[in-house]
C-alpha atoms as a PDB file:
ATOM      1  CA  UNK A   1     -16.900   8.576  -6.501  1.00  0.00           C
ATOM      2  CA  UNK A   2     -13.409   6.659  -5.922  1.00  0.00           C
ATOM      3  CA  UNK A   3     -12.023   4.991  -8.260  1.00  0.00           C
ATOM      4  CA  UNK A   4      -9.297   1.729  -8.130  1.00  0.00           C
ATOM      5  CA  UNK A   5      -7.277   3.177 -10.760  1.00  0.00           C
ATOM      6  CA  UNK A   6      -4.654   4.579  -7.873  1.00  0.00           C
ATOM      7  CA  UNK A   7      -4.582   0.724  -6.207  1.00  0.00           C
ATOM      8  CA  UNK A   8      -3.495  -0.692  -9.464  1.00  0.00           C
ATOM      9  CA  UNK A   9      -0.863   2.533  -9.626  1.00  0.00           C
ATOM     10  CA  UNK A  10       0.825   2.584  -6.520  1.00  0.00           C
ATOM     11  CA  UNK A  11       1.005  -1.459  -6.868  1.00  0.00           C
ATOM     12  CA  UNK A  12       2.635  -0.562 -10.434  1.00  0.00           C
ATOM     13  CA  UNK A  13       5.259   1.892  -8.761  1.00  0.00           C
ATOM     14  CA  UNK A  14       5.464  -0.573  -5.476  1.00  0.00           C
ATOM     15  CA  UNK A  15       6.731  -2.919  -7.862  1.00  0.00           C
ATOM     16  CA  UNK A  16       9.168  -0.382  -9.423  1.00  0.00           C
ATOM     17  CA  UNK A  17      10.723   0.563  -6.246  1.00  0.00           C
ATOM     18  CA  UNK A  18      11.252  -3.333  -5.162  1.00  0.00           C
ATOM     19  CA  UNK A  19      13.118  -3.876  -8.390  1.00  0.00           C
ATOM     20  CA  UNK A  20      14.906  -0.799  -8.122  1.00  0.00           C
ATOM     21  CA  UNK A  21      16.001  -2.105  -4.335  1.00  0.00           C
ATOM     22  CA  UNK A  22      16.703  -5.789  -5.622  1.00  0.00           C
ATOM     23  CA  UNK A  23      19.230  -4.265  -8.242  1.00  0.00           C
ATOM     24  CA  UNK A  24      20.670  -0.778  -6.840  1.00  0.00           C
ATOM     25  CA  UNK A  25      21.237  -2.374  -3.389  1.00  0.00           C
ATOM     26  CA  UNK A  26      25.310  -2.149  -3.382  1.00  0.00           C
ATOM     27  CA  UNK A  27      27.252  -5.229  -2.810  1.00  0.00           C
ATOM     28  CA  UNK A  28      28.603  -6.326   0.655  1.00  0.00           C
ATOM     29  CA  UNK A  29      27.881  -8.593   3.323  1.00  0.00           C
ATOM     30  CA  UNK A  30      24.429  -7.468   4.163  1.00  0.00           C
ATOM     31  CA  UNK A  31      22.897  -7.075   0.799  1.00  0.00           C
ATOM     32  CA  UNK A  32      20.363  -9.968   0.798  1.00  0.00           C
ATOM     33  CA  UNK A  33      19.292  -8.639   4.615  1.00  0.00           C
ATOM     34  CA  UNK A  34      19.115  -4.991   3.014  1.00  0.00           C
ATOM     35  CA  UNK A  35      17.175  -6.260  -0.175  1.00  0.00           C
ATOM     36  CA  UNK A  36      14.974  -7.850   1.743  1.00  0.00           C
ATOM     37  CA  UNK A  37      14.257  -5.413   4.247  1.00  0.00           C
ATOM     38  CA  UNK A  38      13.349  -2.733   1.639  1.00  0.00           C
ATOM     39  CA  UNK A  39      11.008  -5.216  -0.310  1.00  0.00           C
ATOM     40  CA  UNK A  40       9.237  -6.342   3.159  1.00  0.00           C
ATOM     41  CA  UNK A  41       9.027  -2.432   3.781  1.00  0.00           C
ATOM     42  CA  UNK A  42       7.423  -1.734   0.617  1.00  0.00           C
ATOM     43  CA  UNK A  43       5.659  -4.496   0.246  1.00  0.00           C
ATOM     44  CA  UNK A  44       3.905  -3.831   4.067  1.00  0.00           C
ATOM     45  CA  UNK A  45       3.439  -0.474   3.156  1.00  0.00           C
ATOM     46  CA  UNK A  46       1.641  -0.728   0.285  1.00  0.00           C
ATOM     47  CA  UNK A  47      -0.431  -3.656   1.828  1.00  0.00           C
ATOM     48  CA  UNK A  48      -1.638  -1.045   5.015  1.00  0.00           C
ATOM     49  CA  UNK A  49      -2.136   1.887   2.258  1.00  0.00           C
ATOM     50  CA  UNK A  50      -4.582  -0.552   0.056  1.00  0.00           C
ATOM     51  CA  UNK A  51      -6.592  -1.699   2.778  1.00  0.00           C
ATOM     52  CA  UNK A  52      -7.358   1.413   4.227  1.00  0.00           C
ATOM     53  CA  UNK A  53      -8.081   2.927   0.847  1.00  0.00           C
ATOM     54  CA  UNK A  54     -10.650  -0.174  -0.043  1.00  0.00           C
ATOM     55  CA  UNK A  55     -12.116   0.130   3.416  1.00  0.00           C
ATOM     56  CA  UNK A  56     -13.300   3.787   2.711  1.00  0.00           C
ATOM     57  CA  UNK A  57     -14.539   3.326  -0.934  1.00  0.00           C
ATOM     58  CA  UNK A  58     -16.392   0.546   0.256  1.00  0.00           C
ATOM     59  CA  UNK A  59     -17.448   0.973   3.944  1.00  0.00           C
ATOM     60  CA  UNK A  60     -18.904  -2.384   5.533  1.00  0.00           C
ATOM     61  CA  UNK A  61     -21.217  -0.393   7.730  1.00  0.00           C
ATOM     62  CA  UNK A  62     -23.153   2.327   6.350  1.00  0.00           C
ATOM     63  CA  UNK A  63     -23.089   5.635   8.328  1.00  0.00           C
ATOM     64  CA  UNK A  64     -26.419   6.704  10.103  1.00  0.00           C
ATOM     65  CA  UNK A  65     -27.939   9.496  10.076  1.00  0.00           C
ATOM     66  CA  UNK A  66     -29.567  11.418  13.407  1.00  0.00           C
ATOM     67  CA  UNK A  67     -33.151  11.475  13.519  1.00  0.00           C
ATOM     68  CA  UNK A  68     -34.356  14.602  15.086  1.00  0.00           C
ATOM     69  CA  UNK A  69     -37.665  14.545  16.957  1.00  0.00           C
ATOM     70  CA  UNK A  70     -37.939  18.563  17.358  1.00  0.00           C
END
């Protein structure tokens, strides 16, 4: 059986990896487009990998099974 532990985990080291972008981004004239590229990147990522992790420990339709009439 799944669990959600590992949603709440890679949300944990999403998070770390933003603030590691928002700080170790070096200065110039593109950080804030750099900084906020990276955090849209994770951010999206993480978003795609949660929902299709949900949508298989909790399938909205159940699978059928063949009914054989040998």
């Amino acid at each position: 059986m799944g669990s959600i532990f590992p949603v709440f985990a890679a949300l944990v080291a999403t998070l770390v990896l933003m603030a590691c972008s928002a700080i170790f981004v070096p200065k110039g004239p593109n950080q804030v487009t750099i900084r906020t590229a990276l955090m849209l990147t994770f951010a999206a990522t993480y978003l795609m990998w949660m929902v299709t992790y949900m949508a298989q420990l909790h399938p909205l339709i159940q699978p059928m099974r063949a009914v054989n009439t040998e």
